[in-house]
N, C-alpha and C. Protein backbone atom coordinates (compact mmCIF):
# COMPACT_ATOMS: atom_id res chain seq x y z
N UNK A 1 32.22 -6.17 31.79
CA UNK A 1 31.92 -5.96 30.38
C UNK A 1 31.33 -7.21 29.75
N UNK A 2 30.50 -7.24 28.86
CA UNK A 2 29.75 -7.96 28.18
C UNK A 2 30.89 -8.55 27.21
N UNK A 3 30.37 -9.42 26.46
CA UNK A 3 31.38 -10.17 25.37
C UNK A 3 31.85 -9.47 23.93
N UNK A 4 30.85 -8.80 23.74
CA UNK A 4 30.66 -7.74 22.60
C UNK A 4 31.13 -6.40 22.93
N UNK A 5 31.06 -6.20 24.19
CA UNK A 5 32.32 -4.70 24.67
C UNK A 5 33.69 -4.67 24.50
N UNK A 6 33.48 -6.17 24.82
CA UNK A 6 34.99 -6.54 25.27
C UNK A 6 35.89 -6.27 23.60
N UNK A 7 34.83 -6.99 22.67
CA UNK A 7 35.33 -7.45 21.29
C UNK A 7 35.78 -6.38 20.55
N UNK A 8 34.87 -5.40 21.16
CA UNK A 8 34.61 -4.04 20.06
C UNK A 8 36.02 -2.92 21.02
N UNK A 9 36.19 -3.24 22.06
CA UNK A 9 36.81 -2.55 22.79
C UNK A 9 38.52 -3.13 22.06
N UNK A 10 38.33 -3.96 22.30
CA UNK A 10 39.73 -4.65 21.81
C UNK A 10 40.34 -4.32 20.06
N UNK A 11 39.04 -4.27 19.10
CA UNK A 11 39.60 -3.33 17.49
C UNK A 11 39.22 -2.29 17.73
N UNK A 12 39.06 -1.22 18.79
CA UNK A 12 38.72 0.11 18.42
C UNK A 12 40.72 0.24 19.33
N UNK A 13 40.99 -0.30 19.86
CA UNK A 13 42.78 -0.11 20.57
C UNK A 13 43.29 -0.65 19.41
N UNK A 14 42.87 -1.81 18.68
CA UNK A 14 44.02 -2.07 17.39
C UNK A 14 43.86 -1.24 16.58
N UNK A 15 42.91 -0.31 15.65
CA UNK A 15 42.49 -0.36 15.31
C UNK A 15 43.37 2.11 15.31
N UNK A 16 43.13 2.23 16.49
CA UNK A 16 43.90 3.42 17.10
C UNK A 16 45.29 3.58 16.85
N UNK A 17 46.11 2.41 17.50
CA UNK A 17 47.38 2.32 16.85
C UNK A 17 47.87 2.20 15.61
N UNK A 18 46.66 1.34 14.77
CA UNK A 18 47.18 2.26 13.43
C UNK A 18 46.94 3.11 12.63
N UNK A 19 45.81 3.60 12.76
CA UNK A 19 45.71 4.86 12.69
C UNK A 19 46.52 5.89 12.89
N UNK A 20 47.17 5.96 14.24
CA UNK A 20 48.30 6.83 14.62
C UNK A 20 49.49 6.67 14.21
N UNK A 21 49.30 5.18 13.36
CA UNK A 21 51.12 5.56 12.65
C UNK A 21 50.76 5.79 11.34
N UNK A 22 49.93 4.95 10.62
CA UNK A 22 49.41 4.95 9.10
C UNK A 22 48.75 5.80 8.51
N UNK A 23 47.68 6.28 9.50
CA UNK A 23 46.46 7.35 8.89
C UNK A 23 45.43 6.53 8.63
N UNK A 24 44.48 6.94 8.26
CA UNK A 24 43.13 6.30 8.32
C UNK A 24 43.24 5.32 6.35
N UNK A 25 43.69 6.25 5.44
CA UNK A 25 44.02 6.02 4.01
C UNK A 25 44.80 5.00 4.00
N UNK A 26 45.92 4.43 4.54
CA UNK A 26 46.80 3.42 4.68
C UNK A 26 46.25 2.13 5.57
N UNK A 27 45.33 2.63 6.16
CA UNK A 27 45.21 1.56 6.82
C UNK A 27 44.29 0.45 6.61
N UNK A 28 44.34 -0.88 6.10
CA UNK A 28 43.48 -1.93 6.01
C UNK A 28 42.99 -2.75 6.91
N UNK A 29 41.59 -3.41 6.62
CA UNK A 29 40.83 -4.04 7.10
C UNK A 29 41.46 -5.10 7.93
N UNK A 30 41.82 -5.36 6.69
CA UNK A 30 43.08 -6.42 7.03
C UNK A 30 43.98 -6.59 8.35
N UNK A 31 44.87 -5.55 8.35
CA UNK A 31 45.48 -4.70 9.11
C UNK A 31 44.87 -4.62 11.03
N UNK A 32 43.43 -3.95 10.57
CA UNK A 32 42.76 -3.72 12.41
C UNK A 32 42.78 -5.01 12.58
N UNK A 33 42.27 -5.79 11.44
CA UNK A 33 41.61 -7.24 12.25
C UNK A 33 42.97 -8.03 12.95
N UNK A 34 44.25 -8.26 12.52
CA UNK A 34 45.29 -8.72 12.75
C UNK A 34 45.76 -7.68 14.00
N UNK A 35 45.40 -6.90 14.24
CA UNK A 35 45.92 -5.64 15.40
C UNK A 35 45.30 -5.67 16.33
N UNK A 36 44.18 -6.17 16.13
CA UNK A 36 42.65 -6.85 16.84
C UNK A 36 42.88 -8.09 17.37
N UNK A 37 43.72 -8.90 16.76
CA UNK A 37 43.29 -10.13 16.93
C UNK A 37 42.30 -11.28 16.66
N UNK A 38 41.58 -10.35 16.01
CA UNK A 38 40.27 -11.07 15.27
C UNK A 38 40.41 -11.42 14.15
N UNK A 39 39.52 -11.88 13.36
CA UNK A 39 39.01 -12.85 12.02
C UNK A 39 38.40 -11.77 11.08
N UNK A 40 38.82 -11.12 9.95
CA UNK A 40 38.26 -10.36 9.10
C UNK A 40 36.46 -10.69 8.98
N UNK A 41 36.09 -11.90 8.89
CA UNK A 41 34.52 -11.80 9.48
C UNK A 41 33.85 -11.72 10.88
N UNK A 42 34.64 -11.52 11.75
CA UNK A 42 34.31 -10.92 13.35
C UNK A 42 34.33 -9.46 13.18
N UNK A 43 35.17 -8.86 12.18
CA UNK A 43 35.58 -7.12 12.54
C UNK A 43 34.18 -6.55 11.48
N UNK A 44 33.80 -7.29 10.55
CA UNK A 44 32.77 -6.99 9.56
C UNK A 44 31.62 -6.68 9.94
N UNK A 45 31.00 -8.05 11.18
CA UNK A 45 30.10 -8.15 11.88
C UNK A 45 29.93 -7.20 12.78
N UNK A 46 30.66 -6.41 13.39
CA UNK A 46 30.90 -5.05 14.24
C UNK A 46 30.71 -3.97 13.67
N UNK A 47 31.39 -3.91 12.36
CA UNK A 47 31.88 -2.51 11.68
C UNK A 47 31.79 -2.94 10.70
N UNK A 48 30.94 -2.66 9.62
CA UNK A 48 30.56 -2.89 8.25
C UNK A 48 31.75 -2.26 6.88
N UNK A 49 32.20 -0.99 7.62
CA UNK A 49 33.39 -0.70 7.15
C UNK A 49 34.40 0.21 7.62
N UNK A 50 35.89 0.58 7.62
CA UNK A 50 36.91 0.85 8.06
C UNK A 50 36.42 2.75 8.38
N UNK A 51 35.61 3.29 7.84
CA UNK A 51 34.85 4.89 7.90
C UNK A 51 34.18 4.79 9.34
N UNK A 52 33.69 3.63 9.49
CA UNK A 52 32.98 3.14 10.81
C UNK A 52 33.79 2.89 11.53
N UNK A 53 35.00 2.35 11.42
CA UNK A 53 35.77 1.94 12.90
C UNK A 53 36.73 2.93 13.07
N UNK A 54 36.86 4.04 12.00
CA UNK A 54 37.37 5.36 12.51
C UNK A 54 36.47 6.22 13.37
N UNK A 55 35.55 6.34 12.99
CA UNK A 55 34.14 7.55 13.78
C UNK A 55 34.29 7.18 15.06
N UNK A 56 33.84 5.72 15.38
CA UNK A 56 33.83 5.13 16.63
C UNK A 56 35.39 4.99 17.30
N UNK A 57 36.77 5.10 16.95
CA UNK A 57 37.67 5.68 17.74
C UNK A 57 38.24 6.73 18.07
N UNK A 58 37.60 7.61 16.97
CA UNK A 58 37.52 9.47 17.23
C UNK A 58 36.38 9.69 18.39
N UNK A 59 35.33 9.44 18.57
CA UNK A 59 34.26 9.00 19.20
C UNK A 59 34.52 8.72 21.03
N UNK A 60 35.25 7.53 20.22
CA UNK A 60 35.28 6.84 22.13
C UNK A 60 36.82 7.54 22.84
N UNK A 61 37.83 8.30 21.89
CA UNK A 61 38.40 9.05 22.28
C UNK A 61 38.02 10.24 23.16
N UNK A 62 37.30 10.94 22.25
CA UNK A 62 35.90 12.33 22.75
C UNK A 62 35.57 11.73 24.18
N UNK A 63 35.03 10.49 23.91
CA UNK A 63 34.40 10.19 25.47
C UNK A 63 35.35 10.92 26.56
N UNK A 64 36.69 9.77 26.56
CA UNK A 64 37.71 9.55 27.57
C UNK A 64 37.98 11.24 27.78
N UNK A 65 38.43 11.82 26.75
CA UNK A 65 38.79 13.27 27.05
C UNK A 65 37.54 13.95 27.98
N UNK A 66 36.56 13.70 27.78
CA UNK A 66 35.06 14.46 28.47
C UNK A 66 35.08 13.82 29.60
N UNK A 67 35.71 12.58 30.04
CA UNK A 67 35.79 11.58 31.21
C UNK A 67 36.43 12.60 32.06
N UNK A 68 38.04 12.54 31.27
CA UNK A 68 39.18 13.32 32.16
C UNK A 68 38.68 14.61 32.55
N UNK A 69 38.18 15.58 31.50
CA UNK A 69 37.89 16.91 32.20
C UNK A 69 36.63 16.50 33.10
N UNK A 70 35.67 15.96 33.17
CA UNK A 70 34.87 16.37 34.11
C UNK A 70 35.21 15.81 35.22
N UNK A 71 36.39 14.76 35.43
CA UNK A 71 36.86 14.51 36.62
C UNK A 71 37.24 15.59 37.19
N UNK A 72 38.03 16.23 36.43
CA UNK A 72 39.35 17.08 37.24
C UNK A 72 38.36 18.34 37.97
N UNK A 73 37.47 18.73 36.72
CA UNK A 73 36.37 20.02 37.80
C UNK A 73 35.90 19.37 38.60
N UNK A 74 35.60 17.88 38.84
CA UNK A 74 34.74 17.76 40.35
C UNK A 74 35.94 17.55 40.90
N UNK A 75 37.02 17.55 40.94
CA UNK A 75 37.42 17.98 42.20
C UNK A 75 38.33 18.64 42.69
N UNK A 76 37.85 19.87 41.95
CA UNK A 76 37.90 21.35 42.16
C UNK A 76 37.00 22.08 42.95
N UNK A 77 37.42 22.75 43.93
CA UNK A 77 36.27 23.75 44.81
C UNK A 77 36.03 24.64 44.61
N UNK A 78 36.48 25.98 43.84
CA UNK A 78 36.16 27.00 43.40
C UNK A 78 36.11 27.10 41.79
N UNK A 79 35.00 27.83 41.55
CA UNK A 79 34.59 27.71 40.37
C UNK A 79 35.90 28.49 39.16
N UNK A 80 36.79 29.41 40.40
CA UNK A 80 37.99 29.48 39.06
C UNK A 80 38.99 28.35 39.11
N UNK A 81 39.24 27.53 40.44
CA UNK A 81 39.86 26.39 40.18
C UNK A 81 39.51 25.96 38.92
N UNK A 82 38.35 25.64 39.26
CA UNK A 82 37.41 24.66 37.49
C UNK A 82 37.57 25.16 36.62
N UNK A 83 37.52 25.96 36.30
CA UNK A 83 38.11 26.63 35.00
C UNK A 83 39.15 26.31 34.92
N UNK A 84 40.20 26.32 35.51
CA UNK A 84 41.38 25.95 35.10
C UNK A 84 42.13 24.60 35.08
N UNK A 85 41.04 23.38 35.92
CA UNK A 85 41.20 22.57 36.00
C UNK A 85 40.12 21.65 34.70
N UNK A 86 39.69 22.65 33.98
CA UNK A 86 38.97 22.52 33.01
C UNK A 86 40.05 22.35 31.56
N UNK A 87 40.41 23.73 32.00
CA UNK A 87 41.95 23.73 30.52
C UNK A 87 42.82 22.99 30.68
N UNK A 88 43.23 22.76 32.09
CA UNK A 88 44.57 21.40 32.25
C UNK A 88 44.23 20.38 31.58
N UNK A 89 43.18 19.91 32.03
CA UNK A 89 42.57 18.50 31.76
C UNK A 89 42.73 18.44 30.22
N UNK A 90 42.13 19.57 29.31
CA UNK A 90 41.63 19.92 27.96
C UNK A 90 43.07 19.94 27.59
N UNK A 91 44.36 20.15 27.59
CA UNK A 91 45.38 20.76 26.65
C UNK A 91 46.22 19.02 27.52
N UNK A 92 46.13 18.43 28.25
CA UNK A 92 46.83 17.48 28.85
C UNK A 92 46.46 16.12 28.04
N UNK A 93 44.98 16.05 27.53
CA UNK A 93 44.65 15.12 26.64
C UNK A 93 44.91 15.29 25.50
N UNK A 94 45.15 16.84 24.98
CA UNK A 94 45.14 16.55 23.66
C UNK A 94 46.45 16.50 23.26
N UNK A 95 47.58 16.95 24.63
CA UNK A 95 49.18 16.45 24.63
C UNK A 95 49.17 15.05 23.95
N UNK A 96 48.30 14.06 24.72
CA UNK A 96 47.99 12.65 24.42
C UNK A 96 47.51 12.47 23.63
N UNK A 97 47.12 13.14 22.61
CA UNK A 97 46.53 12.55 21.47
C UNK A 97 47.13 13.20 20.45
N UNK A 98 48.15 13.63 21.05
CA UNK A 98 49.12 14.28 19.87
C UNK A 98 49.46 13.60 17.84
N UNK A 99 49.28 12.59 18.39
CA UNK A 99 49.39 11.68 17.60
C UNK A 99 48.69 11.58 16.52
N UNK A 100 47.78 11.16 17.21
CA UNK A 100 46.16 10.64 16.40
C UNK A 100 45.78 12.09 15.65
N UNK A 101 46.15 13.23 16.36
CA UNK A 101 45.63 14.79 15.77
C UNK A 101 46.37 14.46 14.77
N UNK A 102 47.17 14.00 14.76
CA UNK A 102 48.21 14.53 13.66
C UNK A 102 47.76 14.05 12.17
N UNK A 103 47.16 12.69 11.97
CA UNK A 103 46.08 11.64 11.20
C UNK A 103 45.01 12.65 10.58
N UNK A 104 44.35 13.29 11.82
CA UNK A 104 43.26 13.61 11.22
C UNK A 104 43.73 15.11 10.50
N UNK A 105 44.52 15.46 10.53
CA UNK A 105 44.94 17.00 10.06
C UNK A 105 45.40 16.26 8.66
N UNK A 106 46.01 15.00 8.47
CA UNK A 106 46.78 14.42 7.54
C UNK A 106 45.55 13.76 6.92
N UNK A 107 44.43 13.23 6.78
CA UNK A 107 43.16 12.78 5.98
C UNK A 107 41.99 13.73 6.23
N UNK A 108 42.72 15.04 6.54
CA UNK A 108 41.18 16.29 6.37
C UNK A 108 40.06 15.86 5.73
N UNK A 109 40.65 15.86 4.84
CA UNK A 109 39.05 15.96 3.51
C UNK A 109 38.53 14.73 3.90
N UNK A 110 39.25 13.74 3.85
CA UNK A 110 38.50 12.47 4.10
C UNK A 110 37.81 12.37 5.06
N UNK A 111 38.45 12.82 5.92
CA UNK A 111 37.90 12.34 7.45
C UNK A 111 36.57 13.87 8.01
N UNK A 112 36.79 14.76 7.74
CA UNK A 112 35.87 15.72 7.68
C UNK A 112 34.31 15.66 7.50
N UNK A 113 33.99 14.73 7.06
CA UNK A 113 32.49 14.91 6.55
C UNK A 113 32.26 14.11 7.61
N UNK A 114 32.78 12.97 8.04
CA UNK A 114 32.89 11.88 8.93
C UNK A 114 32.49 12.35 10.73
N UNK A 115 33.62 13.42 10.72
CA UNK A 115 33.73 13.72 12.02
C UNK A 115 33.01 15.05 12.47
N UNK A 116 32.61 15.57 11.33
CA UNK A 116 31.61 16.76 11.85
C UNK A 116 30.73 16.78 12.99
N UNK A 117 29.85 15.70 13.00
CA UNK A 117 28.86 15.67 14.03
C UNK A 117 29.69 15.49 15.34
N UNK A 118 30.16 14.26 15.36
CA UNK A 118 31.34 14.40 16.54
C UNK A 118 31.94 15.42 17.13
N UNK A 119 32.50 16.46 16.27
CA UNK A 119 33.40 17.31 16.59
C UNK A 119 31.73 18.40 17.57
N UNK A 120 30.76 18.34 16.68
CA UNK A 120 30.16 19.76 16.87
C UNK A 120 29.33 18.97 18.66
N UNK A 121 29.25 17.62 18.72
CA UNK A 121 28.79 17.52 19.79
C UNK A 121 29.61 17.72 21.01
N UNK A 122 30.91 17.37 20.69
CA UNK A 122 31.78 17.56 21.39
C UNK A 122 31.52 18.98 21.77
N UNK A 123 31.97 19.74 21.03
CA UNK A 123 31.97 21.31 21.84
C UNK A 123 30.88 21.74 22.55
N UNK A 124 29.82 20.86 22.10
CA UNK A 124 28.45 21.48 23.21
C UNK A 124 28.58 21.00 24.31
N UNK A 125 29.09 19.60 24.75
CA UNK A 125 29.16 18.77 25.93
C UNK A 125 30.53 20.27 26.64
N UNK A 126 31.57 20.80 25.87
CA UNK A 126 32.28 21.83 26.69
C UNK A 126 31.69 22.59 27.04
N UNK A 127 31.11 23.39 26.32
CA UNK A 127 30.07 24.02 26.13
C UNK A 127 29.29 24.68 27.57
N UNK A 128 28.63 23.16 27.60
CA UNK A 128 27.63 22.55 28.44
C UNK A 128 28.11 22.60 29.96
N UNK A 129 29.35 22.53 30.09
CA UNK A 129 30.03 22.16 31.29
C UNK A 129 30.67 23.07 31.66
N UNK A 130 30.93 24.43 30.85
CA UNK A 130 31.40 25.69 31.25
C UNK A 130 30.60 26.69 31.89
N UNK A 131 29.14 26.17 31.00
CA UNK A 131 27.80 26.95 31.83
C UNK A 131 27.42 26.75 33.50
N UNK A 132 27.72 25.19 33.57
CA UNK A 132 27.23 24.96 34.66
C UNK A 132 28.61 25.29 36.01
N UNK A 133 29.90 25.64 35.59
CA UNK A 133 30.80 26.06 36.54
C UNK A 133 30.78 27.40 36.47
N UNK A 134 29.99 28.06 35.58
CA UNK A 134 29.51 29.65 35.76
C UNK A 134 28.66 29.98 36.58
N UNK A 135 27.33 28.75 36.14
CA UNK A 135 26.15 28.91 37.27
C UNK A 135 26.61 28.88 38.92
N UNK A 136 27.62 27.41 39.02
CA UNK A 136 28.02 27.67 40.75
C UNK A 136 28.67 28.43 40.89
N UNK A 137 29.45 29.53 39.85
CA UNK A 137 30.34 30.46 40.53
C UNK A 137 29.26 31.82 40.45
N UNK A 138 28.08 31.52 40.12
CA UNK A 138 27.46 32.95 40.17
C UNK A 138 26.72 32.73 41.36
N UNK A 139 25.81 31.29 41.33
CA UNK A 139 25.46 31.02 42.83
C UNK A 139 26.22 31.17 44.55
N UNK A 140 27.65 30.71 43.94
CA UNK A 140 28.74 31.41 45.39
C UNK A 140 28.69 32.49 45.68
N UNK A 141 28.78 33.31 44.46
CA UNK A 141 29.02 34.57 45.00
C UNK A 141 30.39 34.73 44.32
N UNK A 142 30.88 33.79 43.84
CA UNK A 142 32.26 34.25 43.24
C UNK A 142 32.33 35.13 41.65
N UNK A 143 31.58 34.52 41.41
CA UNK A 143 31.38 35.68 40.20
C UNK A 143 29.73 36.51 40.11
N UNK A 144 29.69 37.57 39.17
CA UNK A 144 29.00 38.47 39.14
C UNK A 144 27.58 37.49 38.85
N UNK A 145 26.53 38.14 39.31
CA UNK A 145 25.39 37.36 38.67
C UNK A 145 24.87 37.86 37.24
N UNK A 146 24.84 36.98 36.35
CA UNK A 146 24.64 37.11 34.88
C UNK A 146 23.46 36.75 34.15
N UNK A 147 22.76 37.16 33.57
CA UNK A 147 21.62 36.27 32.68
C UNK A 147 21.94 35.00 31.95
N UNK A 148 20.75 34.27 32.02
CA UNK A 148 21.28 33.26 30.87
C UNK A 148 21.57 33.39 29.95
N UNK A 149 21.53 34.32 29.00
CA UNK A 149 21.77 34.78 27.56
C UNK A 149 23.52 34.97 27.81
N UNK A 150 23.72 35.89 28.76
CA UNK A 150 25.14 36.10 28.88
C UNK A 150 26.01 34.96 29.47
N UNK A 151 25.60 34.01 30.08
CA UNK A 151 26.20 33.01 30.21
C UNK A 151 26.56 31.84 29.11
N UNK A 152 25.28 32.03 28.42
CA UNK A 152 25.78 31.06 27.03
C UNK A 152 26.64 31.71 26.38
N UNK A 153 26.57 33.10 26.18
CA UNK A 153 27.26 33.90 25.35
C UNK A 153 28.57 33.46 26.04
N UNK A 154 29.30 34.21 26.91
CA UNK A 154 30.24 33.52 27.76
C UNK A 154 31.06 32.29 27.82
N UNK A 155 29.92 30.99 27.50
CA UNK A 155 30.35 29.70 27.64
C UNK A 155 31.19 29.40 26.08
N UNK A 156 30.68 30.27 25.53
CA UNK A 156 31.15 29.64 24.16
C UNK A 156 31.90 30.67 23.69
N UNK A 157 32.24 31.67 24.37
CA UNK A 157 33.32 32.51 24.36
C UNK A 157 34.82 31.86 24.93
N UNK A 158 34.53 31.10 26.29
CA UNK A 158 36.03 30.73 26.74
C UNK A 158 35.69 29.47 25.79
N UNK A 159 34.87 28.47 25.28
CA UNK A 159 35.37 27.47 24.46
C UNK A 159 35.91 28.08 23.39
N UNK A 160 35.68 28.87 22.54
CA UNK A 160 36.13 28.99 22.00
C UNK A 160 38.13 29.83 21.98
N UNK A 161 37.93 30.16 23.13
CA UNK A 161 39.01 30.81 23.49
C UNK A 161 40.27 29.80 23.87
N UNK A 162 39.74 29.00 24.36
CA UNK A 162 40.61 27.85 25.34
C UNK A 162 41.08 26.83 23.92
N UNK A 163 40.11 27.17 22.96
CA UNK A 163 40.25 26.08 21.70
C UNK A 163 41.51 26.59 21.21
N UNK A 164 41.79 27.89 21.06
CA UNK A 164 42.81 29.10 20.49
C UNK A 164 44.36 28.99 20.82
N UNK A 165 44.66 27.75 22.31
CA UNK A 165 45.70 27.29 22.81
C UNK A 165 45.90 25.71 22.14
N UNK A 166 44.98 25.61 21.46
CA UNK A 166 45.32 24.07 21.11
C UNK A 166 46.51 24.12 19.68
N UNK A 167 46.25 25.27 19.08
CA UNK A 167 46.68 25.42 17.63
C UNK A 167 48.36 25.62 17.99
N UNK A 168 48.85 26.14 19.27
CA UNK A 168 50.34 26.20 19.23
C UNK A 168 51.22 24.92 19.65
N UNK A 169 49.87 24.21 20.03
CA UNK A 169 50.45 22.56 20.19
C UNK A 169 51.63 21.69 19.93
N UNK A 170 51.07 21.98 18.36
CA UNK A 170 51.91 21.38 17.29
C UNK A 170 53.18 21.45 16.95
N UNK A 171 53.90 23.16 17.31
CA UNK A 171 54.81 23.64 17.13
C UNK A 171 55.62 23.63 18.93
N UNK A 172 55.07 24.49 19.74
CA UNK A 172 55.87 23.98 20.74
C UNK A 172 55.05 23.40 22.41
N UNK A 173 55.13 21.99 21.92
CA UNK A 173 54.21 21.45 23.30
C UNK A 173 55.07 21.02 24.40
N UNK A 174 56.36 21.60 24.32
CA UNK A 174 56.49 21.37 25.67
C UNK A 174 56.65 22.48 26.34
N UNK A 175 56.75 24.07 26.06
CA UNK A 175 56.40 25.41 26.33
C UNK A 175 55.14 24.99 26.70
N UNK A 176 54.19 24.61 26.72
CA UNK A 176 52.73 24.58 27.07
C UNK A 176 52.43 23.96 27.80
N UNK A 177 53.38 22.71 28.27
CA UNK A 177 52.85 22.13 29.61
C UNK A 177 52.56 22.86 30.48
N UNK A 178 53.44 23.97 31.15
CA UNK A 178 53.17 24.57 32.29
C UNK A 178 51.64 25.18 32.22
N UNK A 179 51.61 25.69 33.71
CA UNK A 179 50.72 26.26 33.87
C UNK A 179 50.19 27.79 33.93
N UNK A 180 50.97 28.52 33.23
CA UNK A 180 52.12 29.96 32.99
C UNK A 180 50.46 30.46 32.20
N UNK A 181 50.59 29.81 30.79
CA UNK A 181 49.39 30.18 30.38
C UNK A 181 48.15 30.15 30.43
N UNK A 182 47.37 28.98 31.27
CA UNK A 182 46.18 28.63 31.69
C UNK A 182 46.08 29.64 32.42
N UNK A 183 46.86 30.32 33.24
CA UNK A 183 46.50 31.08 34.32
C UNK A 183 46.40 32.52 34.12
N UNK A 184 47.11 32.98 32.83
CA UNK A 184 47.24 34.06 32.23
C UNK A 184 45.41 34.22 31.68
N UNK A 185 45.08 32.95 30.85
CA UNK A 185 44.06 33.45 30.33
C UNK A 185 43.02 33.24 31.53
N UNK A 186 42.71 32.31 31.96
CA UNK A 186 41.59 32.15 33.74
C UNK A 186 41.63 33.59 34.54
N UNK A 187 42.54 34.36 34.47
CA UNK A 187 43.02 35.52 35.06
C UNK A 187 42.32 36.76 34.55
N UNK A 188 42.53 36.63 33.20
CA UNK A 188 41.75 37.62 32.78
C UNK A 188 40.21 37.31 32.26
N UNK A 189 39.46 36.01 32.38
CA UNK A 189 38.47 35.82 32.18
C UNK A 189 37.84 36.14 33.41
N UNK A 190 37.98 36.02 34.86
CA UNK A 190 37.95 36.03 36.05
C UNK A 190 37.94 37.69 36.16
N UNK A 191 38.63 38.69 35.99
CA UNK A 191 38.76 39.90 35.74
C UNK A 191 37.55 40.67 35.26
N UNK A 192 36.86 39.75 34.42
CA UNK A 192 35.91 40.12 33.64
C UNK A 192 34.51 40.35 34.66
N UNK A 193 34.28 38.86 34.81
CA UNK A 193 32.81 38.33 35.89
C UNK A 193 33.30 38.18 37.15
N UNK A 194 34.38 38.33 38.20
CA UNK A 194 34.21 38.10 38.89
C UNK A 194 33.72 38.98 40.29
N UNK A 195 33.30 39.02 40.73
CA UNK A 195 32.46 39.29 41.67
C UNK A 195 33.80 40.55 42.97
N UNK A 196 33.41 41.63 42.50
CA UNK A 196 34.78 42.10 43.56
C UNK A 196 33.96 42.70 44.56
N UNK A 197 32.71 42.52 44.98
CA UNK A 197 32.04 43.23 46.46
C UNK A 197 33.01 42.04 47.03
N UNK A 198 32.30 40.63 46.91
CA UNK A 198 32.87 39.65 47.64
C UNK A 198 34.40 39.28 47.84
N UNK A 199 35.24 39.95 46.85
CA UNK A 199 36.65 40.04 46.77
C UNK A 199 36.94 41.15 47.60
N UNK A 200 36.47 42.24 47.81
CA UNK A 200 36.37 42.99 48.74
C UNK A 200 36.26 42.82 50.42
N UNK A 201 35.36 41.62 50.54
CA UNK A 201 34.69 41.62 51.51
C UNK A 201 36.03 40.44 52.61
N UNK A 202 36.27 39.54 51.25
CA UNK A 202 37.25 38.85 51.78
C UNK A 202 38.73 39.21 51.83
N UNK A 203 39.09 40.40 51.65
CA UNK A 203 40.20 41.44 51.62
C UNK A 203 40.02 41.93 53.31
């Protein structure tokens, strides 16, 4: 890492932690830079203001979560593995960010205008990555072969579907660790497209 990764890397972690206890409204400049370790004119020079060093740790959060899931589908071999190693990954981070969700549900309005773009790129990068474990499961043979129209349609059908498990989070997340429900819904998405000559064939 460069000197300036390092710097910016180091108040976007101070900078997280308080956020996750304070909220974005409570929390001062003051505050990251001392959590940082830095000099209120080092954190300035980075981040012009505290709206900015929130975006960029909602942001580089998004990354890490898009890190974890696209690890876990590569190394997955069947395209319904991936799917489901798609939702683990997806409901296992946001276990971990239990926290920080909790901030942004608690400075909505504030933080809303802020995080829009974020949020909406985010879902295309899912989006994006649901299409292409459709494409190899239509190329296997494991699922039905589909048009592109129906595959986008599709892709943003289970995002949006898989999004629909995040909302019981809040209330009971440790019922949700298992894997009881990922498999319930992969099961019947699979039901839908999947390919039963070849389920047949391997019967």
């Amino acid at each position: 890492m460069e000197k300036d990764e390092i710097v910016i890397e180091e108040i976007l972690s101070g900078a997280k932690k308080l956020f996750g206890k304070h909220g974005l409204k409570k929390t001062t400049m003051e505050e990251i830079a001392t959590a940082a370790g830095k000099g209120k004119s080092t954190l300035y020079y980075y981040f012009p203001s505290k709206n900015e060093i929130f975006e960029a740790v909602v942001e580089d959060e998004m990354k890490n979560v898009v890190k974890r899931i696209r690890e876990a589908v590569n190394a997955s071999l069947t395209a319904k593995d991936k799917l489901k190693a798609f939702l683990q990954a997806q409901i296992t981070s946001i276990i971990g960010f239990h926290s920080f969700r909790e901030v942004l549900f608690d400075d909505l309005l504030a933080s809303m205008r802020m995080l829009i773009w974020i949020k909406s790129r985010y879902e295309q990068i899912q989006i994006d990555m649901i299409k292409e474990i459709l494409l190899g499961g239509c190329q296997s043979g494991e699922f039905k072969e589909m048009s592109a129209d129906r595959m986008n349609k599709m892709s943003f059908v289970m995002v949006t579907a898989f999004r629909g498990l995040h909302f019981p989070l809040s209330i009971e997340l440790s019922e949700l660790q298992t894997n009881e429900y990922f498999d319930e819904m992969i099961d019947m998405l699979i039901a839908g497209i999947g390919n039963d000559t070849l389920k047949k064939k391997i019967e």
